[in-house]
N, C-alpha and C. Protein backbone atom coordinates (compact mmCIF):
# COMPACT_ATOMS: atom_id res chain seq x y z
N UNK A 1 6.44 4.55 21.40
CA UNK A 1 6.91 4.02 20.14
C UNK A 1 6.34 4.87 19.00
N UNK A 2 7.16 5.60 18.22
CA UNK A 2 6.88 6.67 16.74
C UNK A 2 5.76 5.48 15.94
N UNK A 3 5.09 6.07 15.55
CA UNK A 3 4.20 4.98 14.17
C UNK A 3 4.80 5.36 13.53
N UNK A 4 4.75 3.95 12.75
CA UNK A 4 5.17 3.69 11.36
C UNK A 4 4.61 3.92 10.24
N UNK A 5 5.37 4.62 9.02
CA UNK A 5 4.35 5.30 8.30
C UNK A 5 3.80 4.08 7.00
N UNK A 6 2.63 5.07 6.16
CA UNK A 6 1.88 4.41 5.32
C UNK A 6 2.78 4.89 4.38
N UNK A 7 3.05 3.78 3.48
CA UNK A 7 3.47 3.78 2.13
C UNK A 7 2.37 3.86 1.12
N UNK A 8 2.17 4.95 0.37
CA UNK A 8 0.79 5.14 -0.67
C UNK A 8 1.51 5.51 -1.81
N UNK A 9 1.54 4.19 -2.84
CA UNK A 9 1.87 4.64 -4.29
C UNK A 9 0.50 4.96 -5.25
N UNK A 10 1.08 5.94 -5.03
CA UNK A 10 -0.48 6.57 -6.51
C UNK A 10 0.13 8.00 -7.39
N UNK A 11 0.07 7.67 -8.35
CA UNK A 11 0.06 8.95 -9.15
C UNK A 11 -1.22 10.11 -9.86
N UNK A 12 -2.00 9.55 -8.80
CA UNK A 12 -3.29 10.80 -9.36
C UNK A 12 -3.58 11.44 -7.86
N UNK A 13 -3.45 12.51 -7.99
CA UNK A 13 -3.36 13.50 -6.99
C UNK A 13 -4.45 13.50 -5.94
N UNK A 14 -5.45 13.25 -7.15
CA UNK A 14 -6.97 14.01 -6.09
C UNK A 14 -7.28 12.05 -5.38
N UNK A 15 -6.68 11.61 -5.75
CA UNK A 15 -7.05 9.86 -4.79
C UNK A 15 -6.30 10.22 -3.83
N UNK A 16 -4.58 10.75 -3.99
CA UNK A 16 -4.18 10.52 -2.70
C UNK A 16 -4.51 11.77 -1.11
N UNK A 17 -5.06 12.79 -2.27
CA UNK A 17 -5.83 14.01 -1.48
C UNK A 17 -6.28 12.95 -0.58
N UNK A 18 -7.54 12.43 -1.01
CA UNK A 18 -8.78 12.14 -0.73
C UNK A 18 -8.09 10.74 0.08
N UNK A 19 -7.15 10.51 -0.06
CA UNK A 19 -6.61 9.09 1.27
C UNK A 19 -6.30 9.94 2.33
N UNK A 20 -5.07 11.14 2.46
CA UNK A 20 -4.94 11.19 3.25
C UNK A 20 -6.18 12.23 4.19
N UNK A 21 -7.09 12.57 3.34
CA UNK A 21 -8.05 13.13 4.69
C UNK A 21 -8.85 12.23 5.14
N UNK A 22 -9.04 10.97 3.97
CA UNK A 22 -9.43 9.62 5.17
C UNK A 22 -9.11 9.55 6.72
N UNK A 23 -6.99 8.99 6.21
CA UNK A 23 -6.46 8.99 7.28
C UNK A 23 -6.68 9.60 8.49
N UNK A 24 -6.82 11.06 8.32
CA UNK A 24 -6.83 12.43 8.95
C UNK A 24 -8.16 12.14 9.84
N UNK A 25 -9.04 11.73 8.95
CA UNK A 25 -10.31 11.45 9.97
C UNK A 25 -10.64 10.37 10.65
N UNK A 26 -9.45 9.43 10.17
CA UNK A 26 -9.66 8.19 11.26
C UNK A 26 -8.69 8.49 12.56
N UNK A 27 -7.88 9.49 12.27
CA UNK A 27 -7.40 10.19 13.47
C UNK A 27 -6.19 8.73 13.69
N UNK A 28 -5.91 8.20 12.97
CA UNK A 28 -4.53 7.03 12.81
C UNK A 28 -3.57 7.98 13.07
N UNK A 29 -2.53 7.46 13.81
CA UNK A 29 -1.04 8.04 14.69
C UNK A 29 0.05 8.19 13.29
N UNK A 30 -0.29 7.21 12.21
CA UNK A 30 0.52 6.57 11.06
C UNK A 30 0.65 8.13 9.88
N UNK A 31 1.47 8.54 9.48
CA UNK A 31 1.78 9.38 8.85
C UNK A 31 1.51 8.51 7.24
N UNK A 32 1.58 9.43 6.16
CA UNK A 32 1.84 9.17 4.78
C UNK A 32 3.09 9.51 4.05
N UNK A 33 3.42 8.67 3.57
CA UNK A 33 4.61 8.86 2.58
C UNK A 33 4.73 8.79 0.97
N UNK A 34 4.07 9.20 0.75
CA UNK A 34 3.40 8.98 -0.68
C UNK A 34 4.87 9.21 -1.83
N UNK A 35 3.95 8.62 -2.78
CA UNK A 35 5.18 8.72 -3.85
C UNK A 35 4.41 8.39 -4.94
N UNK A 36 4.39 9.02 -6.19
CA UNK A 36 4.09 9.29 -7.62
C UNK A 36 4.25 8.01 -8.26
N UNK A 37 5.42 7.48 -8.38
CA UNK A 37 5.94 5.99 -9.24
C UNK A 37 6.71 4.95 -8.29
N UNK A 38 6.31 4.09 -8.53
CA UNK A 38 7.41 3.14 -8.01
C UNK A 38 8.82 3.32 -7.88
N UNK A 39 9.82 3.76 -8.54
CA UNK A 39 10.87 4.02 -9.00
C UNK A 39 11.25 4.72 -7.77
N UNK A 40 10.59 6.03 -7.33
CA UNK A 40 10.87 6.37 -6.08
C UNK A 40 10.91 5.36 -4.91
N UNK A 41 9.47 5.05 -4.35
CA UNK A 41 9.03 4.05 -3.91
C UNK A 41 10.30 2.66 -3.47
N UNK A 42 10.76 2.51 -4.50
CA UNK A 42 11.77 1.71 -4.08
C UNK A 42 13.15 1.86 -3.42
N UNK A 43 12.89 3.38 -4.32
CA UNK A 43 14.65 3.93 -3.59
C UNK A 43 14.71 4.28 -2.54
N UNK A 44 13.39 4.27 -1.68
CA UNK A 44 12.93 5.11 -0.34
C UNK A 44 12.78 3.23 0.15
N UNK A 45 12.45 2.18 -0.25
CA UNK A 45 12.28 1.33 0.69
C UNK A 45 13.73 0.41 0.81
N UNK A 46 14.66 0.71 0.01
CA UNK A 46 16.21 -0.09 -0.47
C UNK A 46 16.95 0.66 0.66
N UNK A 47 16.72 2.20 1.03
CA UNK A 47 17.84 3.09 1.86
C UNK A 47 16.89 3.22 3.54
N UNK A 48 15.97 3.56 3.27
CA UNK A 48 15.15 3.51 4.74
C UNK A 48 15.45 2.70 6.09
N UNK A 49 16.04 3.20 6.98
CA UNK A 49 15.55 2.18 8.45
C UNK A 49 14.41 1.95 8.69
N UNK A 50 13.42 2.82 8.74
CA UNK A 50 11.90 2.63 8.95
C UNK A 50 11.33 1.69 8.55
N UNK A 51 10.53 0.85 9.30
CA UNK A 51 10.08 -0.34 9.18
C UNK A 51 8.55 0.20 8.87
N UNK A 52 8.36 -0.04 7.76
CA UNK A 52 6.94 1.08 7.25
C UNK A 52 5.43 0.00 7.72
N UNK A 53 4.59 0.60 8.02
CA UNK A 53 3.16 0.25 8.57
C UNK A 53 2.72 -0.68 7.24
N UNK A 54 2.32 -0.48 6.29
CA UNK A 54 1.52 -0.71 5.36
C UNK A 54 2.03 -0.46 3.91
N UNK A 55 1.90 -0.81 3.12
CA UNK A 55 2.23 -0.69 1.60
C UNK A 55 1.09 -1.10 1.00
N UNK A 56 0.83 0.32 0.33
CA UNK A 56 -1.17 0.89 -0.38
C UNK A 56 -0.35 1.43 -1.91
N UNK A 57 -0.61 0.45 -2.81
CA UNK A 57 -0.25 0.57 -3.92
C UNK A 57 -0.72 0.20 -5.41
N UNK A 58 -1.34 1.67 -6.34
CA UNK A 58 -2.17 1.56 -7.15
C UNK A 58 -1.25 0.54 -8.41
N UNK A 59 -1.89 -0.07 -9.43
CA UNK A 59 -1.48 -0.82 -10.10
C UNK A 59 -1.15 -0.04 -11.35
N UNK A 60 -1.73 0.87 -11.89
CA UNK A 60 -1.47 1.56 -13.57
C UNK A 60 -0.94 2.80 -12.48
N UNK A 61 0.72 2.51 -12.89
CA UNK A 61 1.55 3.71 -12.66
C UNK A 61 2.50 4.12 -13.82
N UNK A 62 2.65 4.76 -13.89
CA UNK A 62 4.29 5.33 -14.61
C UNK A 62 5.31 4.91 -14.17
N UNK A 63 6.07 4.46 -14.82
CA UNK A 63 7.10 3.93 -15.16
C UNK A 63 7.47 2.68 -15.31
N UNK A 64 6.54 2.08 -13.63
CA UNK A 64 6.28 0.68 -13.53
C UNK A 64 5.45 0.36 -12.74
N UNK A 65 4.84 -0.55 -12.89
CA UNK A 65 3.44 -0.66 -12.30
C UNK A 65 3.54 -1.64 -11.68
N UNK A 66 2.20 -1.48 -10.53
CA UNK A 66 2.44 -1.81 -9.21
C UNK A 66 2.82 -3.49 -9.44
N UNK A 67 2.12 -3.77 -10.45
CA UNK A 67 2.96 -5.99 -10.42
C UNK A 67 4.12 -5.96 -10.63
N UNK A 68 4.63 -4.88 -11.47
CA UNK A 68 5.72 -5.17 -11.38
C UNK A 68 6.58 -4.67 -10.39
N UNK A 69 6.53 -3.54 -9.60
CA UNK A 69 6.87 -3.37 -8.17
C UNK A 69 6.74 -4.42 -7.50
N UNK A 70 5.74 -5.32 -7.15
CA UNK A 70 5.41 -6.04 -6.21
C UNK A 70 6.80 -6.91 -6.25
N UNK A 71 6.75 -7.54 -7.75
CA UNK A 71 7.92 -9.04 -8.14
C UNK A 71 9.24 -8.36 -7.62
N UNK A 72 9.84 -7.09 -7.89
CA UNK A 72 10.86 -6.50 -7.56
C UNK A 72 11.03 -6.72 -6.00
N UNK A 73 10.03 -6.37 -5.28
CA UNK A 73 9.97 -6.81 -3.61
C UNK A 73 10.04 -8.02 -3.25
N UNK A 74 9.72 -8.69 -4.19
CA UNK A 74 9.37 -10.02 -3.53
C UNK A 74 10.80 -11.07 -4.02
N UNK A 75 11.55 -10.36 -4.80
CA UNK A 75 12.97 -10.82 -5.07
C UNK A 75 13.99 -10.06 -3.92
N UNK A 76 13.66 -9.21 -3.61
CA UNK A 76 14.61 -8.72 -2.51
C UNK A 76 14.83 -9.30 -1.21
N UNK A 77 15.48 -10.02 -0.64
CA UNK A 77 15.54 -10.40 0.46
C UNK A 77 15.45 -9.75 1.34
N UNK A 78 15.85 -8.83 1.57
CA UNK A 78 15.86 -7.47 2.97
C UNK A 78 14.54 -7.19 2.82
N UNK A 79 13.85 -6.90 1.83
CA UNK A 79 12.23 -6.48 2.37
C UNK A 79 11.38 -7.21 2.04
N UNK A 80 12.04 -8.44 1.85
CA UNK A 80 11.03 -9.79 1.85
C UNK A 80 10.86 -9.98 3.89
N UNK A 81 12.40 -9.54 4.39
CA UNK A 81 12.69 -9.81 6.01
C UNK A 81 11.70 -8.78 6.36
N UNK A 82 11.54 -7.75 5.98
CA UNK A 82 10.84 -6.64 7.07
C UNK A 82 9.35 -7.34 6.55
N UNK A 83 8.32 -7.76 5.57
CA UNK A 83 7.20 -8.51 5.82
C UNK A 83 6.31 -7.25 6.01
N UNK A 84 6.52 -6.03 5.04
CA UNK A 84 5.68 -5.10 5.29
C UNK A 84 4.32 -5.30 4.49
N UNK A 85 3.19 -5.34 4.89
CA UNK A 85 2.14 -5.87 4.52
C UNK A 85 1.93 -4.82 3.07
N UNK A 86 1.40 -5.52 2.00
CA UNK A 86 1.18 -5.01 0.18
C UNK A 86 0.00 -5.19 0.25
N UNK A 87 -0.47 -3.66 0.14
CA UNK A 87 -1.97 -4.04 -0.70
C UNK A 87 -2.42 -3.58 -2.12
N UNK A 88 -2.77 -3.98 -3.29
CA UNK A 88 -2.94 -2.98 -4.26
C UNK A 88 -4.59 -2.59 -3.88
N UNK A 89 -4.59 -1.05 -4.44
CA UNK A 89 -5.91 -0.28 -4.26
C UNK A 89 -6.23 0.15 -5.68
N UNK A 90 -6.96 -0.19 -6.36
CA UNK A 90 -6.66 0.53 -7.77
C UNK A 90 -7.95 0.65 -8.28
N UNK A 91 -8.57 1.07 -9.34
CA UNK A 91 -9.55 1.06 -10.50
C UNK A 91 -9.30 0.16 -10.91
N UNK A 92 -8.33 -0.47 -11.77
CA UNK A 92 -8.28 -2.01 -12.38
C UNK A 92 -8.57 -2.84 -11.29
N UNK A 93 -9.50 -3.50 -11.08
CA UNK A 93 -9.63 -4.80 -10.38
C UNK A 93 -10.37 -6.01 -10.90
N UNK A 94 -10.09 -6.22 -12.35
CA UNK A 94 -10.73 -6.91 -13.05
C UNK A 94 -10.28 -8.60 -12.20
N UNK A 95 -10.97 -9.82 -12.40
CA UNK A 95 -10.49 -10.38 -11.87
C UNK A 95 -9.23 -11.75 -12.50
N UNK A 96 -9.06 -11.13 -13.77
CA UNK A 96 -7.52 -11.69 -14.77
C UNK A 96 -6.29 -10.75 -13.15
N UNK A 97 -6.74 -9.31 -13.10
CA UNK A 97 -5.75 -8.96 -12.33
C UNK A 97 -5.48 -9.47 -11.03
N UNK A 98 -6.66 -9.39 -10.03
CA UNK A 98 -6.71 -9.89 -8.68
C UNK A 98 -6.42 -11.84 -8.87
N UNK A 99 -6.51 -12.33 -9.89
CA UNK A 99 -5.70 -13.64 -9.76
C UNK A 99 -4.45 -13.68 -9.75
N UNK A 100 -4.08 -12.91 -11.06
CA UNK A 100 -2.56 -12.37 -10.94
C UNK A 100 -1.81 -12.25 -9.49
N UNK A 101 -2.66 -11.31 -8.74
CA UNK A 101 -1.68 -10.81 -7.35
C UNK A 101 -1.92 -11.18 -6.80
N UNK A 102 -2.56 -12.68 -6.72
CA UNK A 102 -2.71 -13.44 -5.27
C UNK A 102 -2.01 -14.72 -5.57
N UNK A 103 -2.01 -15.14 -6.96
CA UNK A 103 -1.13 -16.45 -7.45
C UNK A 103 0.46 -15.68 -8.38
N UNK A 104 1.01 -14.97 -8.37
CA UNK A 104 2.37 -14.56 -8.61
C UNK A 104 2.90 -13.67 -7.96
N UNK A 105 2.27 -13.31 -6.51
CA UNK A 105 3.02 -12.58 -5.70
C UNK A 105 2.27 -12.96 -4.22
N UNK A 106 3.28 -12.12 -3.51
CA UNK A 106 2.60 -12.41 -1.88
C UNK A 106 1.82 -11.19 -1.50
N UNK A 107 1.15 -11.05 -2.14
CA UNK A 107 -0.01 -9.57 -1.54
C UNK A 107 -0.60 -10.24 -0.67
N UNK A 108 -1.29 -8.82 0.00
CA UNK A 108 -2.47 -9.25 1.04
C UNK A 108 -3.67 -8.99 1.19
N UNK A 109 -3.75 -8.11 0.07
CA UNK A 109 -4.84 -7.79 -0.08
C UNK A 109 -5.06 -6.93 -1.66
N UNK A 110 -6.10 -6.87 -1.84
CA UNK A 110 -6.71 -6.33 -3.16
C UNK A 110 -8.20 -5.64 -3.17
N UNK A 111 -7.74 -4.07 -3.56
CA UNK A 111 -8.96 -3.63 -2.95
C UNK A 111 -9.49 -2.70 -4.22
N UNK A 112 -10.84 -2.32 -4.49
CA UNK A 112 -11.12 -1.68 -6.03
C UNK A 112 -11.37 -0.12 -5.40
N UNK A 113 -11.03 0.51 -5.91
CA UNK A 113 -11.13 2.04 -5.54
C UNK A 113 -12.47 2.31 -5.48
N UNK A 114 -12.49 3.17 -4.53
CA UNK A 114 -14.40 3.57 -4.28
C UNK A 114 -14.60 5.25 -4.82
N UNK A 115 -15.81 5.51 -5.13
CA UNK A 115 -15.88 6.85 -5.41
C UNK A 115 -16.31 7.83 -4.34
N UNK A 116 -17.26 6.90 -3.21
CA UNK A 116 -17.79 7.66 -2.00
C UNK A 116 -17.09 7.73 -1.45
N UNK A 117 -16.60 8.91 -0.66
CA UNK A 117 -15.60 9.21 0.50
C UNK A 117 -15.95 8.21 1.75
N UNK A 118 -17.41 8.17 2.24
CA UNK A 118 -17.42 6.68 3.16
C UNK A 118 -17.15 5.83 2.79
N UNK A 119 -17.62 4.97 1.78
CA UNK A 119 -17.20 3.68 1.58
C UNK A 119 -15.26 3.60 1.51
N UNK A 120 -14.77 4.69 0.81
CA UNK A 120 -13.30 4.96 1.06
C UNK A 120 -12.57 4.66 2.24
N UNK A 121 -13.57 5.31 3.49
CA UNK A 121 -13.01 5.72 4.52
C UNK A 121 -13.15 4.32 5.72
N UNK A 122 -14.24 3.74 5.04
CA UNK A 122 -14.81 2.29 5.80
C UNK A 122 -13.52 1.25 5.26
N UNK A 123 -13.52 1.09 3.61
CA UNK A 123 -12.17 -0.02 3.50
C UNK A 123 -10.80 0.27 4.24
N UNK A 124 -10.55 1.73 4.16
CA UNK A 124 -9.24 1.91 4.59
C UNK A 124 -9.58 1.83 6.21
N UNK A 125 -10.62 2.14 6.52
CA UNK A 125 -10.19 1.76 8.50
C UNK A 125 -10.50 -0.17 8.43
N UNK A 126 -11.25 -0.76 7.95
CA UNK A 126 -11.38 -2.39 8.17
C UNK A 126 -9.10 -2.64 7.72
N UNK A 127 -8.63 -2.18 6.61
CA UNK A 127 -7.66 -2.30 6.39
C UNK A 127 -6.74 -2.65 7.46
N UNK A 128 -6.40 -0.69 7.39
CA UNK A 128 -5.67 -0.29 8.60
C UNK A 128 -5.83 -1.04 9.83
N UNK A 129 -6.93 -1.12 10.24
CA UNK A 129 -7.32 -1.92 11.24
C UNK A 129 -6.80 -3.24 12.12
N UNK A 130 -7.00 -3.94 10.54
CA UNK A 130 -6.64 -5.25 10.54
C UNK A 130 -4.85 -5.51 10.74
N UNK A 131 -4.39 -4.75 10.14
CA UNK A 131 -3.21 -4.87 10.32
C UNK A 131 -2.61 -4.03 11.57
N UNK A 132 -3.44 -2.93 11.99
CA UNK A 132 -3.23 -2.52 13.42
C UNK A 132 -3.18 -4.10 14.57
N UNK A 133 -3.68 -4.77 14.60
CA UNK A 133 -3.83 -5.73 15.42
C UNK A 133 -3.18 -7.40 14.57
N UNK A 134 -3.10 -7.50 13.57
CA UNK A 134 -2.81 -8.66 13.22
C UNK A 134 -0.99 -9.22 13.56
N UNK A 135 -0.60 -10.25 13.92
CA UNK A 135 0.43 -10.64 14.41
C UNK A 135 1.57 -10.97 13.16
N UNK A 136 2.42 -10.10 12.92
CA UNK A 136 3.05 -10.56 11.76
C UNK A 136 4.81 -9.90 11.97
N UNK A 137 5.66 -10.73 11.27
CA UNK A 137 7.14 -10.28 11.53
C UNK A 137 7.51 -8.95 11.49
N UNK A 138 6.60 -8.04 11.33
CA UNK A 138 6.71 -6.79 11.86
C UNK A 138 6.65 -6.10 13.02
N UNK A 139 5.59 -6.60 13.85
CA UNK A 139 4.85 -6.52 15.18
C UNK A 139 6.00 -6.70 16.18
């Protein structure tokens, strides 16, 4: 069975550098699909067959930002059906925001960006992890 890839919305370069050599060193089967703004992001999850692994998505983007991505998903019926797990990863993690995305949307998680490449590399494998094994309408 192909893995399913990671959806990583971020528009600052050197974070998503620095995710995917995470990835790279957790030696995960799961590819990256990154994308700059939402706007893409959506047009890639509206046309796609791929039933994507994970959705890793920073909150202060261009054009539209990740809450408001989220509400856009969470009005769609077709990828409300696929149940691809949302996490935001961001610098903002004040907690006005992380109430926000746990009481006006269905996230699953909320995570504050780290500066150490371990501590980076520790959230994203407990992550990944978790949803490697957790039982959900994707599985």
């Amino acid at each position: 069975m192909k893995a399913r890839p990671i959806i990583l919305i971020e528009d600052d370069t050197d974070d998503k550098d620095v995710l995917e050599e995470v990835i790279n060193e957790l030696k995960l089967p799961n590819g990256i699909i990154w994308f700059k703004n939402c706007i893409d992001a959506w047009q890639y999850l509206i046309t796609t067959k791929d039933s994507p692994f994970i959705i890793i998505c920073d909150i202060n983007l261009p054009l539209q930002n990740g809450m408001e991505f989220k509400r856009q998903i969470d009005t769609n019926l077709e990828l409300r059906r696929k149940s691809i797990p949302f996490v935001f990863y961001s610098t903002s993690a004040s907690q006005k925001l992380v109430n926000e995305a746990y009481m006006q949307f269905t996230v699953q998680g909320f995570f504050k960006k780290e500066y150490d490449f371990e501590e980076i590399k520790n959230h994203m494998r407990v992550i990944l992890t978790y949803w490697a094994i957790c039982k959900h309408p994707n599985t």
